[in-house]
C-alpha atoms as a PDB file:
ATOM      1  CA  UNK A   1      92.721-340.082 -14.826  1.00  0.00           C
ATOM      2  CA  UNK A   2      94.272-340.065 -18.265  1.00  0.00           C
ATOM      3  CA  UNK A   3      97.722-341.554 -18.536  1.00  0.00           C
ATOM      4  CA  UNK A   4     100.498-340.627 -21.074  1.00  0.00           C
ATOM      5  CA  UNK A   5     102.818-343.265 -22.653  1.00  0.00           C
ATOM      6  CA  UNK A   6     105.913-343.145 -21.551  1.00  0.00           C
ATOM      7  CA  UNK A   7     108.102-341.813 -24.460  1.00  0.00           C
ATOM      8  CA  UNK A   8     105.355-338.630 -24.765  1.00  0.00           C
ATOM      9  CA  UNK A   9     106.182-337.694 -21.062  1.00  0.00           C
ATOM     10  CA  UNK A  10     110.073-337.432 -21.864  1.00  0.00           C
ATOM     11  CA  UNK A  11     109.003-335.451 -24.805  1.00  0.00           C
ATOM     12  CA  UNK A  12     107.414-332.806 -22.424  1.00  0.00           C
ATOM     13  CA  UNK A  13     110.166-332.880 -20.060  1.00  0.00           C
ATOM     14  CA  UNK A  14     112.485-332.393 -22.456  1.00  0.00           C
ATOM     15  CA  UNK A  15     110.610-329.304 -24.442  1.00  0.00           C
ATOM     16  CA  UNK A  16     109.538-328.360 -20.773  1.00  0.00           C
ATOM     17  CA  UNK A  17     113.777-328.111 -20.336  1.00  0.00           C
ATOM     18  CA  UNK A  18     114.460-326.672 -23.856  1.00  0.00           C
ATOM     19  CA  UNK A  19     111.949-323.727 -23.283  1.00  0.00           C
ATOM     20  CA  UNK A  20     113.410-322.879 -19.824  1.00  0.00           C
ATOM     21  CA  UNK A  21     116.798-323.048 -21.506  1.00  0.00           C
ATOM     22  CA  UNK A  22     116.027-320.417 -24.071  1.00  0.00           C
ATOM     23  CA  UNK A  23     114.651-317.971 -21.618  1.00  0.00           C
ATOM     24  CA  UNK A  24     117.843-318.102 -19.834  1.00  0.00           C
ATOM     25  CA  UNK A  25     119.754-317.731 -23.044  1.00  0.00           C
ATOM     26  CA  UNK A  26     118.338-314.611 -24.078  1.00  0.00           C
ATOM     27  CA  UNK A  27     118.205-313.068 -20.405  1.00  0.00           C
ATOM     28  CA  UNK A  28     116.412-310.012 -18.948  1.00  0.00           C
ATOM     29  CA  UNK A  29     115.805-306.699 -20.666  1.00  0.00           C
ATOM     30  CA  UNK A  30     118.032-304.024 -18.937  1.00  0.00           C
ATOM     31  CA  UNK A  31     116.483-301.939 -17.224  1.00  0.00           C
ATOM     32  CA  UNK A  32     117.375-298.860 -18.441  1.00  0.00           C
ATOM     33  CA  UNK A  33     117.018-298.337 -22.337  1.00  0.00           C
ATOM     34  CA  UNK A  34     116.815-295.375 -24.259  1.00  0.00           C
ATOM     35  CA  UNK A  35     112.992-295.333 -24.330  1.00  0.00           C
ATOM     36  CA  UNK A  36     113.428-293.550 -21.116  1.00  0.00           C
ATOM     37  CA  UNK A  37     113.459-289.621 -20.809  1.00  0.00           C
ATOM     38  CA  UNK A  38     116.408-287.877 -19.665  1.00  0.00           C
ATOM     39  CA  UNK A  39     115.218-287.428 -16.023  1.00  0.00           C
ATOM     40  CA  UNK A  40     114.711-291.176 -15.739  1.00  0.00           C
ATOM     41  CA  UNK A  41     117.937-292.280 -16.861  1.00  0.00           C
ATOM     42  CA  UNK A  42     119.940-289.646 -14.754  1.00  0.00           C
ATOM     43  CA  UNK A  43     117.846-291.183 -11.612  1.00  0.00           C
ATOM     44  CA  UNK A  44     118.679-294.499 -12.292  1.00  0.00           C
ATOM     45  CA  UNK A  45     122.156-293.635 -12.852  1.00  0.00           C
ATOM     46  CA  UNK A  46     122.431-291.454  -9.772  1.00  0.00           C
ATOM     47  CA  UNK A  47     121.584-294.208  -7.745  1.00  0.00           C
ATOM     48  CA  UNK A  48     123.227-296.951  -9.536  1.00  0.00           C
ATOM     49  CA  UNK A  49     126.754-295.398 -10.697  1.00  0.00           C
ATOM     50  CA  UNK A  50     126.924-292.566  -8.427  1.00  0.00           C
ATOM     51  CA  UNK A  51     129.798-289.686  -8.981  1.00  0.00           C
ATOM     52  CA  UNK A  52     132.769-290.809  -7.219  1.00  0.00           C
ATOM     53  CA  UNK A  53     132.312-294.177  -8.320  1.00  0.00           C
ATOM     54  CA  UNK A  54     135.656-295.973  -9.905  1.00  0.00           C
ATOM     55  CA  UNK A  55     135.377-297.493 -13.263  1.00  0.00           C
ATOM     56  CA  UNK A  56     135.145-300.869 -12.045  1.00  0.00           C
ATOM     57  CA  UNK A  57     131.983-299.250  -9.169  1.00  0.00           C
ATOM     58  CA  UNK A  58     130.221-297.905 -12.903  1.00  0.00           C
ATOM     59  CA  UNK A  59     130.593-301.375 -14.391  1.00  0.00           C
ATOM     60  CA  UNK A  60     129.100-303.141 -11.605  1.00  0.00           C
ATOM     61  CA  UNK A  61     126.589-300.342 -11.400  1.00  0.00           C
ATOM     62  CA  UNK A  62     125.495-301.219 -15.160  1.00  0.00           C
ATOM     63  CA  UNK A  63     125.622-304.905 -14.461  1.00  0.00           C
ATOM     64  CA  UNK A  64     122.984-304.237 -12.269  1.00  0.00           C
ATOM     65  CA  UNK A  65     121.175-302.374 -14.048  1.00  0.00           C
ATOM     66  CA  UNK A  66     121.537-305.744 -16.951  1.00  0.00           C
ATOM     67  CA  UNK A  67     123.335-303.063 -19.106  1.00  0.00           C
ATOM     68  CA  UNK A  68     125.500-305.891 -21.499  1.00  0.00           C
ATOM     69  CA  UNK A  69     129.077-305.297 -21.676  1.00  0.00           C
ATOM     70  CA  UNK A  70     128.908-305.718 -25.682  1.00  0.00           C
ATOM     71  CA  UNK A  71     127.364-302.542 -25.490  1.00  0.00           C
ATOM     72  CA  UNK A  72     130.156-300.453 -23.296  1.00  0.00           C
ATOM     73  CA  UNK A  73     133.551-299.145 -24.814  1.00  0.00           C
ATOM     74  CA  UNK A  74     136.045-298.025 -22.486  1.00  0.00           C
ATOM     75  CA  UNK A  75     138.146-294.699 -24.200  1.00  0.00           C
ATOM     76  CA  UNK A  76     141.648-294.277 -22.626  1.00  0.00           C
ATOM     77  CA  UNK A  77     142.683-291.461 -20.822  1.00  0.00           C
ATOM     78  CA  UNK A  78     144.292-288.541 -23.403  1.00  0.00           C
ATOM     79  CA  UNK A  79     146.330-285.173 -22.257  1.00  0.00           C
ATOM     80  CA  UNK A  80     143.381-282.943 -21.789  1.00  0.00           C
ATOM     81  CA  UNK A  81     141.116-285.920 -19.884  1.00  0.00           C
ATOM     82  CA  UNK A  82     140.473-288.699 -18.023  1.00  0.00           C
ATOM     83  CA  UNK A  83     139.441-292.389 -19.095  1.00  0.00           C
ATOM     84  CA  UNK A  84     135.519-292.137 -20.241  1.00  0.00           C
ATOM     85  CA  UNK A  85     133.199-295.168 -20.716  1.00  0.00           C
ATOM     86  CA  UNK A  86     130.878-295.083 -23.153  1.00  0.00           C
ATOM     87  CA  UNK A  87     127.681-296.656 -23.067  1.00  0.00           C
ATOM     88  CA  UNK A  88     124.877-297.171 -26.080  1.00  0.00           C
ATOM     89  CA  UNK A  89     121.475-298.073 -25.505  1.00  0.00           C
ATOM     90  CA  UNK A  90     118.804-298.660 -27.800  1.00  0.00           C
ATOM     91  CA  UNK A  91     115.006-299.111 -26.783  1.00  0.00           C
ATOM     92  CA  UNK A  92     114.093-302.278 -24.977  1.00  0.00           C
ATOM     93  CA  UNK A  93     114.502-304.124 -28.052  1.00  0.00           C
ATOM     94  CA  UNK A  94     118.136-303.781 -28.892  1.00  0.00           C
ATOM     95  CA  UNK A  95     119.015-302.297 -31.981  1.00  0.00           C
ATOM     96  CA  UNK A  96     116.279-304.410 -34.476  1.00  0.00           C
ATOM     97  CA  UNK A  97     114.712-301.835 -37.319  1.00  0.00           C
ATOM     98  CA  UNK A  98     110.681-302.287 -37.395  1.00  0.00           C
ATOM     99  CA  UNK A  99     110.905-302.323 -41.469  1.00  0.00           C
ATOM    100  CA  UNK A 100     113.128-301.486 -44.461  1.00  0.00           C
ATOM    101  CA  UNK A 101     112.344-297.203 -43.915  1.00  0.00           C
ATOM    102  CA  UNK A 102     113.165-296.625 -40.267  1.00  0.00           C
ATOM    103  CA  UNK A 103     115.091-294.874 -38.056  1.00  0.00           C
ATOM    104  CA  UNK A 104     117.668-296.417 -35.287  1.00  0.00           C
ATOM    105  CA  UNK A 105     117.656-294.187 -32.506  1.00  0.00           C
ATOM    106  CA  UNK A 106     119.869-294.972 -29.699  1.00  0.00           C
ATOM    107  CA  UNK A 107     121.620-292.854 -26.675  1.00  0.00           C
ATOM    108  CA  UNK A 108     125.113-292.464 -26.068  1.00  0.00           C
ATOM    109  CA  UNK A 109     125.407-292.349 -21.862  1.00  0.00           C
ATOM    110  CA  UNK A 110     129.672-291.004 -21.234  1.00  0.00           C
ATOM    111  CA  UNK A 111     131.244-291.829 -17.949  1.00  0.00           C
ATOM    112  CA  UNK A 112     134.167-289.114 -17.668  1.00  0.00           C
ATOM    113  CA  UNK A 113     136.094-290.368 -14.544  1.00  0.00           C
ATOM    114  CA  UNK A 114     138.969-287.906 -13.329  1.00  0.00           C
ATOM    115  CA  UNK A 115     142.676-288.980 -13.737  1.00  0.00           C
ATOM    116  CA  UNK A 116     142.836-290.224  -9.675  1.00  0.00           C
ATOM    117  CA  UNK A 117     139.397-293.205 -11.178  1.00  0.00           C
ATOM    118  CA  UNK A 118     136.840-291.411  -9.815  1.00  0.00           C
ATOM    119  CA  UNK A 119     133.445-290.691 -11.775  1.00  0.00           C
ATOM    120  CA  UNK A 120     133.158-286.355 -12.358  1.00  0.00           C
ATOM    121  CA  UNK A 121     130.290-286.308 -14.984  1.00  0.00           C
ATOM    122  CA  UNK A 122     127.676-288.395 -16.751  1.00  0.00           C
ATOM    123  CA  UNK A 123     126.871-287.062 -19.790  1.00  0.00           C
ATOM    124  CA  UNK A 124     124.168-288.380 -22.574  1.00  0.00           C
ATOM    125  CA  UNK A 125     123.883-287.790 -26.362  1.00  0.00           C
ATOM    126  CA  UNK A 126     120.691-289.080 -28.423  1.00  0.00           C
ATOM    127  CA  UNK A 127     121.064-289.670 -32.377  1.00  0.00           C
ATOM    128  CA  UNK A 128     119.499-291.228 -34.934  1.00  0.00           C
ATOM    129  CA  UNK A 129     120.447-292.903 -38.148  1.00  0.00           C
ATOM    130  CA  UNK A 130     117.860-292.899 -41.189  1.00  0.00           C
ATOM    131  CA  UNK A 131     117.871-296.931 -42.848  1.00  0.00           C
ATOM    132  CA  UNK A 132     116.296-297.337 -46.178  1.00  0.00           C
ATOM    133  CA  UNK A 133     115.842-300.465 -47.469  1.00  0.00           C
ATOM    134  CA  UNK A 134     118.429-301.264 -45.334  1.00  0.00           C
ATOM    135  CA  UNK A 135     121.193-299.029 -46.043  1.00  0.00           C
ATOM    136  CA  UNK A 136     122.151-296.111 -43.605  1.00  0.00           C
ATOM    137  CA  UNK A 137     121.582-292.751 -45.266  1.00  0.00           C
ATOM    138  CA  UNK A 138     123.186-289.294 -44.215  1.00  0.00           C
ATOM    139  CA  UNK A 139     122.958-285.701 -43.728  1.00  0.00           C
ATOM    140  CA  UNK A 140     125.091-283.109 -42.912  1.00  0.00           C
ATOM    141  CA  UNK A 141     122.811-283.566 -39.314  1.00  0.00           C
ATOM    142  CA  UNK A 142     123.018-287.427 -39.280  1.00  0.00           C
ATOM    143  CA  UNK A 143     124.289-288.871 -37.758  1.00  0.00           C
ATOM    144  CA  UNK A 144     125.368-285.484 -35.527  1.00  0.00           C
ATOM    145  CA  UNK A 145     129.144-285.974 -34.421  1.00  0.00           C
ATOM    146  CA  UNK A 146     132.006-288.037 -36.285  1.00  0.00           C
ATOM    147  CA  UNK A 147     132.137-291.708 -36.302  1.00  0.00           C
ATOM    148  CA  UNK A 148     135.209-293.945 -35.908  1.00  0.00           C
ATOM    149  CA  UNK A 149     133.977-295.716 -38.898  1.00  0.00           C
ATOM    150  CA  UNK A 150     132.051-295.625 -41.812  1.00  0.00           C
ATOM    151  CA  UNK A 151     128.151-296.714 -41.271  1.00  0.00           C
ATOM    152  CA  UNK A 152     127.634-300.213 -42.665  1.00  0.00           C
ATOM    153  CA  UNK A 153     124.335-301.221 -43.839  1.00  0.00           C
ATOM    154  CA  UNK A 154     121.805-303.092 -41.607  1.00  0.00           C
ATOM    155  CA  UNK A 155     122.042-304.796 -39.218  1.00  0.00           C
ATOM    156  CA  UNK A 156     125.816-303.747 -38.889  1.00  0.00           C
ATOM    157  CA  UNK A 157     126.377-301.978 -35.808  1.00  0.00           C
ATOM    158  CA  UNK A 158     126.687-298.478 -35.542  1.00  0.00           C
ATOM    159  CA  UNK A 159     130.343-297.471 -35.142  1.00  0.00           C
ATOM    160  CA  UNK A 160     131.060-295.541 -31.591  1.00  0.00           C
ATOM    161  CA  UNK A 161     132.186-292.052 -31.871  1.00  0.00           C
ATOM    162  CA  UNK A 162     135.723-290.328 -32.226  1.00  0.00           C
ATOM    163  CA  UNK A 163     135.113-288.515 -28.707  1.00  0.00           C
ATOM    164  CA  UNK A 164     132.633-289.502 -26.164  1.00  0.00           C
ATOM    165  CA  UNK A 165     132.503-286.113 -25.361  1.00  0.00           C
ATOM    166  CA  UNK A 166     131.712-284.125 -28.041  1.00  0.00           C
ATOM    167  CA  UNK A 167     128.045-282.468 -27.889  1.00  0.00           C
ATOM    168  CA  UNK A 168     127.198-284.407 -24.575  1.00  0.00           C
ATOM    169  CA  UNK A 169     125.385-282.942 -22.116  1.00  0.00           C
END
C-alpha cells in the first residue's frame, strides 16, 4: 500500500474542502430559466406561486424554485393597480454574452397581486438586447417597452422597465 507524507495529505484535505466550498458558493441553477417555453414556465409557476398566493407565498414560491432575489423587483401599488413583482430570468447561465456580437435575451415574469395581497395574474414578456463589441445597440424594436434607465454597456445589467405591465401577456 502506498503511503503519503504527511503534509501532502493536509494538502488534499484542504483542496478536498476548498472545492466543496466553491460549489456551495456558487449554488444550484434555478430551475426555471428563460430557456424554457411559455407552457413550461406557466406550469411551474402554477404549481409553485399559485393565484391567490400573497407576495410573501410568490417569494417563497421562487425560492423554491432557486429563483435569486437579486433578480426580483418589487413595484408599489399605484391608483389604477396593485403591487406587481417583477421577475427576470436569463437562460441557465445568468446573463453572460457568448462573444463580443450577441444578443441577451431574457424574460420578464410580472406578479400583479390585487390591492387585498392576493396574486390575480402572471404575466411574461421576452426581449432581447443586441451587444456589439460590448456595447448595447438599439432600435426603435429594441429593446420593446421603456426602460427606467439608460442601457449601459456589458456586463452592466439591464435596467427593469417603467411598468411591469406594459405588453405582458
Amino acid at each position: 500500500m502506498t503511503s503519503f507524507p504527511r503534509p501532502t495529505i493536509r494538502l488534499l484535505q484542504v483542496g478536498l474542502i476548498v472545492a466543496a466550498l466553491m460549489l456551495c458558493a456558487c449554488g444550484a441553477p434555478p430551475a426555471i430559466s428563460a430557456r424554457m417555453n411559455d407552457a413550461e414556465i406557466r406550469a411551474m409557476l402554477a404549481r409553485a406561486c399559485p393565484t391567490a398566493s400573497t407576495q410573501l407565498q410568490v417569494n417563497h414560491g421562487l425560492d423554491a424554485l432557486k429563483v435569486r432575489q437579486a433578480s426580483r423587483l418589487a413595484y408599489p401599488a399605484t391608483a389604477g393597480r396593485g403591487p406587481v413583482l417583477l421577475v427576470r430570468l436569463f437562460d441557465d447561465r445568468g446573463f453572460w454574452l457568448d462573444s463580443e456580437d450577441a444578443d441577451a435575451k431574457f424574460l420578464d415574469i410580472s406578479f400583479a397581486f390585487s390591492p387585498e395581497d392576493r396574486l390575480t395574474r402572471t404575466l411574461l414578456f421576452r426581449d432581447r438586447i443586441r451587444y456589439i463589441r460590448g456595447e448595447p445597440i438599439t432600435s426603435p424594436n429594441s429593446p420593446r417597452r421603456p426602460l427606467r434607465g439608460p442601457l449601459q454597456p456589458y456586463p452592466s445589467p439591464i435596467p427593469p422597465p417603467i411598468d411591469p405591465l406594459e405588453s405582458a401577456e
